[in-house]
C-alpha atoms as a PDB file:
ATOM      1  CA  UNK A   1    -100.075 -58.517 -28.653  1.00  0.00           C
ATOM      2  CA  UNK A   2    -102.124 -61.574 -27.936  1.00  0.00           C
ATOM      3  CA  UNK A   3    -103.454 -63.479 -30.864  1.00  0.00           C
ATOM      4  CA  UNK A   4    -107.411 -63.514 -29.694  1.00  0.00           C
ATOM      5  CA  UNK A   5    -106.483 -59.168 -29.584  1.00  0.00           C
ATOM      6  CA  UNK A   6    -104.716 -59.269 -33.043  1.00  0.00           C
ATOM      7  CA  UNK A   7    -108.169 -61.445 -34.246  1.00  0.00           C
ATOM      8  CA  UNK A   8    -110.673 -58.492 -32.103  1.00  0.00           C
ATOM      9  CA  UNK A   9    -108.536 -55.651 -34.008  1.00  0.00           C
ATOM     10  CA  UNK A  10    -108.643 -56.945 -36.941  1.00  0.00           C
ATOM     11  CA  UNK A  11    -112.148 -57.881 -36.933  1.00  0.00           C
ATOM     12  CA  UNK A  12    -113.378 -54.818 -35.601  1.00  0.00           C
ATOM     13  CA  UNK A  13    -111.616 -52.672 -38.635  1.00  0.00           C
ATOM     14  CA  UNK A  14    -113.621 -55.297 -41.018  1.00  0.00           C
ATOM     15  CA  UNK A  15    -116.502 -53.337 -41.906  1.00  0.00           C
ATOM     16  CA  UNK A  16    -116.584 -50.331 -44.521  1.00  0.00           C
ATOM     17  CA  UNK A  17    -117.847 -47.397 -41.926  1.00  0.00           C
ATOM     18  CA  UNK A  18    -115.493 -48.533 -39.028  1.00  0.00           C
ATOM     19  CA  UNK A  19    -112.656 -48.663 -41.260  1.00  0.00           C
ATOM     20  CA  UNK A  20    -113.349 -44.697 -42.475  1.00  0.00           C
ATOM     21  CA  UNK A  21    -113.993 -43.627 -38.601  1.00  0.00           C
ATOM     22  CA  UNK A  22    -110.139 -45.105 -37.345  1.00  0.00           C
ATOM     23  CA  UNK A  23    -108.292 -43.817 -40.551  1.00  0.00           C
ATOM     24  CA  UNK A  24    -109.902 -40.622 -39.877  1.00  0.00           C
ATOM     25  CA  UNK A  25    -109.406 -40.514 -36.108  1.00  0.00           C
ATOM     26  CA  UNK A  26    -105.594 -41.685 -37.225  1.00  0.00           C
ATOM     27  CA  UNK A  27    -105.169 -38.618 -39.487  1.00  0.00           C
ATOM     28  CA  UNK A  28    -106.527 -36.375 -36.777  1.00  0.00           C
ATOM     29  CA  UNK A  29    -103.706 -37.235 -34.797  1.00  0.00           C
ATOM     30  CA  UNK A  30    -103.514 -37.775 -30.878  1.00  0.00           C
ATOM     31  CA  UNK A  31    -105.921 -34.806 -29.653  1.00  0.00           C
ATOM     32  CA  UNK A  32    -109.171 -36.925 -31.989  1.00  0.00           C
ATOM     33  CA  UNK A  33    -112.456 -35.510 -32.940  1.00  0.00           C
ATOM     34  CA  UNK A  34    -115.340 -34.656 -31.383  1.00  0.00           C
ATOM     35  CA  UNK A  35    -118.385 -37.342 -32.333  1.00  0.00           C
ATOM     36  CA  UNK A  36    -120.042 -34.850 -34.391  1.00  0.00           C
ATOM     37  CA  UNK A  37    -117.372 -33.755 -36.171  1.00  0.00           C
ATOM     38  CA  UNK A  38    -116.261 -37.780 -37.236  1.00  0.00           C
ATOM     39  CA  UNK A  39    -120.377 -38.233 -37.898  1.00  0.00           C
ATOM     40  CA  UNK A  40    -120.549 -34.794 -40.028  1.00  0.00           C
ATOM     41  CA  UNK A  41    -117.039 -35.731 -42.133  1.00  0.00           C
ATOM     42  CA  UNK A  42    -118.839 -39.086 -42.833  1.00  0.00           C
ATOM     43  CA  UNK A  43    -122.259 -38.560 -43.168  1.00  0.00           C
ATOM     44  CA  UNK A  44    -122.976 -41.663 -40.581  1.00  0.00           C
ATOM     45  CA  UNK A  45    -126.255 -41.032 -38.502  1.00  0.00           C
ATOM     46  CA  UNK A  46    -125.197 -40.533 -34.655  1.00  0.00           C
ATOM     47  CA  UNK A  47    -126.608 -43.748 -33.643  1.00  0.00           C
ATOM     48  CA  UNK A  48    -125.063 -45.554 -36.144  1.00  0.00           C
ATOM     49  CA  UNK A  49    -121.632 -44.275 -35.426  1.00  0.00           C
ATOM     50  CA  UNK A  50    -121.961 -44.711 -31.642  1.00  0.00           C
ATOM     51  CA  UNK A  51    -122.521 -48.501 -32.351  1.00  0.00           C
ATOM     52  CA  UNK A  52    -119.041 -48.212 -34.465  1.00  0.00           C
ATOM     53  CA  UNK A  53    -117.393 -46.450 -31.974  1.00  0.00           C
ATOM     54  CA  UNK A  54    -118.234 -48.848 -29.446  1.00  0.00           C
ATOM     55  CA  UNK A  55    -116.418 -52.201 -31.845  1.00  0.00           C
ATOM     56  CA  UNK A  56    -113.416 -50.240 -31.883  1.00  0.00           C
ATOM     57  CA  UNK A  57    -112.993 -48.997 -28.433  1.00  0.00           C
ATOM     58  CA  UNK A  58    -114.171 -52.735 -27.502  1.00  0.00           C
ATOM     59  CA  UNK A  59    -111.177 -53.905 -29.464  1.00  0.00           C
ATOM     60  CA  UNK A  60    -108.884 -51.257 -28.037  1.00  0.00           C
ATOM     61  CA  UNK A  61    -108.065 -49.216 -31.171  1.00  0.00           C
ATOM     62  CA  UNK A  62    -109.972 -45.659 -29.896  1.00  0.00           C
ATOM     63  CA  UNK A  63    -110.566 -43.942 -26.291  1.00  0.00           C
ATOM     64  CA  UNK A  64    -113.191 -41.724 -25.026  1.00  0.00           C
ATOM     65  CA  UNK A  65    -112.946 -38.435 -23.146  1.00  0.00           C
ATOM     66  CA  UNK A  66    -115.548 -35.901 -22.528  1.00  0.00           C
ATOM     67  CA  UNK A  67    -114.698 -32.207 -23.046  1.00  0.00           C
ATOM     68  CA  UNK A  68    -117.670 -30.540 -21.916  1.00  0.00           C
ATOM     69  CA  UNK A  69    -120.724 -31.838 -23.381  1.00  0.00           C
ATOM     70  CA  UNK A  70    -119.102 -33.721 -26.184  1.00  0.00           C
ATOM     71  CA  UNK A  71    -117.355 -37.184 -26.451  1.00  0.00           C
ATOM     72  CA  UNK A  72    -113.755 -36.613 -28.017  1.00  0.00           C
ATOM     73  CA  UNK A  73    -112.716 -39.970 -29.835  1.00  0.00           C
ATOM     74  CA  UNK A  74    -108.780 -40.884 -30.625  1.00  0.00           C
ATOM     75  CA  UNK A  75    -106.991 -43.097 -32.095  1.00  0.00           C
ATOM     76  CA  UNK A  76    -105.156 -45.053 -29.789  1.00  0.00           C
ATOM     77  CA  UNK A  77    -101.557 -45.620 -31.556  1.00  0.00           C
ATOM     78  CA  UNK A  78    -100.126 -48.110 -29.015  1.00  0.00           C
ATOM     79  CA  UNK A  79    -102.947 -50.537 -30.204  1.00  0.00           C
ATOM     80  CA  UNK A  80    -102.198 -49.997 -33.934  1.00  0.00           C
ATOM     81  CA  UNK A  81     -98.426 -50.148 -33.113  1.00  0.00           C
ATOM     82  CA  UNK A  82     -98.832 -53.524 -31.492  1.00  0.00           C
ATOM     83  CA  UNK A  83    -100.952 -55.116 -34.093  1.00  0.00           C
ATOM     84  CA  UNK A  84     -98.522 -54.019 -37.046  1.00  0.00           C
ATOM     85  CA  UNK A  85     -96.095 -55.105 -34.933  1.00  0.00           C
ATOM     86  CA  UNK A  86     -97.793 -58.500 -34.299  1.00  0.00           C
ATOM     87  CA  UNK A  87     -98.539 -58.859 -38.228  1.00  0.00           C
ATOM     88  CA  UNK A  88     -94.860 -57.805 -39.162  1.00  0.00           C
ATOM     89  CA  UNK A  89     -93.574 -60.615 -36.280  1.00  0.00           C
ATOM     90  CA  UNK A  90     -95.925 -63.636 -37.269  1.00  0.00           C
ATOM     91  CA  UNK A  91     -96.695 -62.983 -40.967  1.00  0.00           C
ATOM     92  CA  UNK A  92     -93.144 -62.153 -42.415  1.00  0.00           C
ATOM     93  CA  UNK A  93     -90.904 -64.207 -40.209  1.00  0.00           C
ATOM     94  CA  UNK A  94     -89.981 -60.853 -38.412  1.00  0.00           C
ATOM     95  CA  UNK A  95     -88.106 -59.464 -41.446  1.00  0.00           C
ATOM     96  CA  UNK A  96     -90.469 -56.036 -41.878  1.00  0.00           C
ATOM     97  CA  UNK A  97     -88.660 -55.231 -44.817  1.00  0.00           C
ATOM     98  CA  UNK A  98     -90.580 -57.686 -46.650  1.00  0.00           C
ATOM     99  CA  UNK A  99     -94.081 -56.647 -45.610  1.00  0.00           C
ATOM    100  CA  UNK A 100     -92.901 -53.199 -47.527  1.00  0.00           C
ATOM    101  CA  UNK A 101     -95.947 -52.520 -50.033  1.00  0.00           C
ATOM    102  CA  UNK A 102     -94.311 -52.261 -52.988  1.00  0.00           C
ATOM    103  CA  UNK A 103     -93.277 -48.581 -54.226  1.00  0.00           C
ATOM    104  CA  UNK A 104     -96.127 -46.704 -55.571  1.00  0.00           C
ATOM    105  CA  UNK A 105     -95.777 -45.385 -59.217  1.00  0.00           C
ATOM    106  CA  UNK A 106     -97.736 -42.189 -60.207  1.00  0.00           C
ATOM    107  CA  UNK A 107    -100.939 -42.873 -62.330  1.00  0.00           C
ATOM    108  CA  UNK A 108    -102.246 -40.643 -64.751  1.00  0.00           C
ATOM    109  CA  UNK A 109    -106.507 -40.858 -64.518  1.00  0.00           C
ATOM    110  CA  UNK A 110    -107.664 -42.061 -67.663  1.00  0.00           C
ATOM    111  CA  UNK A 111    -109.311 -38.246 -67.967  1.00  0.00           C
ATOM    112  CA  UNK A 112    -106.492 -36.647 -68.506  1.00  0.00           C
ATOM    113  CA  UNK A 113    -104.272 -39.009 -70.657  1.00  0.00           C
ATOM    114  CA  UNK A 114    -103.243 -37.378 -73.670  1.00  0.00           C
ATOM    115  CA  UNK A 115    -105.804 -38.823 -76.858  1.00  0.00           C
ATOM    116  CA  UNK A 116    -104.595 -38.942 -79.934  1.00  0.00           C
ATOM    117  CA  UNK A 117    -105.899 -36.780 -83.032  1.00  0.00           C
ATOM    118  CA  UNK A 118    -108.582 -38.288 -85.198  1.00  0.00           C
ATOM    119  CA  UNK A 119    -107.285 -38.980 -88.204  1.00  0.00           C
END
């Protein structure tokens, strides 16, 4: 992946709204969501999300198809491949195993912690 593409990705995922609509068109998996579907799940007005959908096909990271009168929108793994693969390369000397998060431990919610008895 070319830097000034890494930069575009990375830019277009930058915003709060456009971040939700890829994760969500990620977990769909390869077959995507119609528009209203991805607009209903996150209660984004339909112009609002077309402008968002148009940053991240402009930076590569969704396609378009029409299946009958609605737009399907995907995810478009090769471009999220390449940019983790660009980060992993240039940002941790090519040794992925140290761009690892670090193990997650399993929180208890402050809720339901145990209290102790009043005494």
């Amino acid at each position: 992946m070319e830097k000034s593409n890494a930069v575009a990705a990375l830019a277009a995922l930058a915003q709060d709204n456009r971040l939700d609509v890829y994760r969500l068109l990620v977990q769909a998996g390869p077959d995507g969501l119609p528009a209203g579907q991805v607009a209903a799940a996150l209660k984004l007005a339909p112009n609002t999300l077309t402008f968002h959908f148009d940053r991240l096909r402009g930076a590569g990271l969704v396609s378009v198809r029409r299946d009958g009168r609605s737009m399907i929108y995907a995810a478009r793994y090769d471009t999220m491949n390449a940019l983790l693969d660009y980060l992993t390369e240039n940002c941790c000397q090519g040794r992925a195993g140290q761009c690892l998060p670090a193990a997650r431990t399993k929180r208890t919610p402050a809720t339901a912690r145990r209290k102790e008895p009043a005494t």
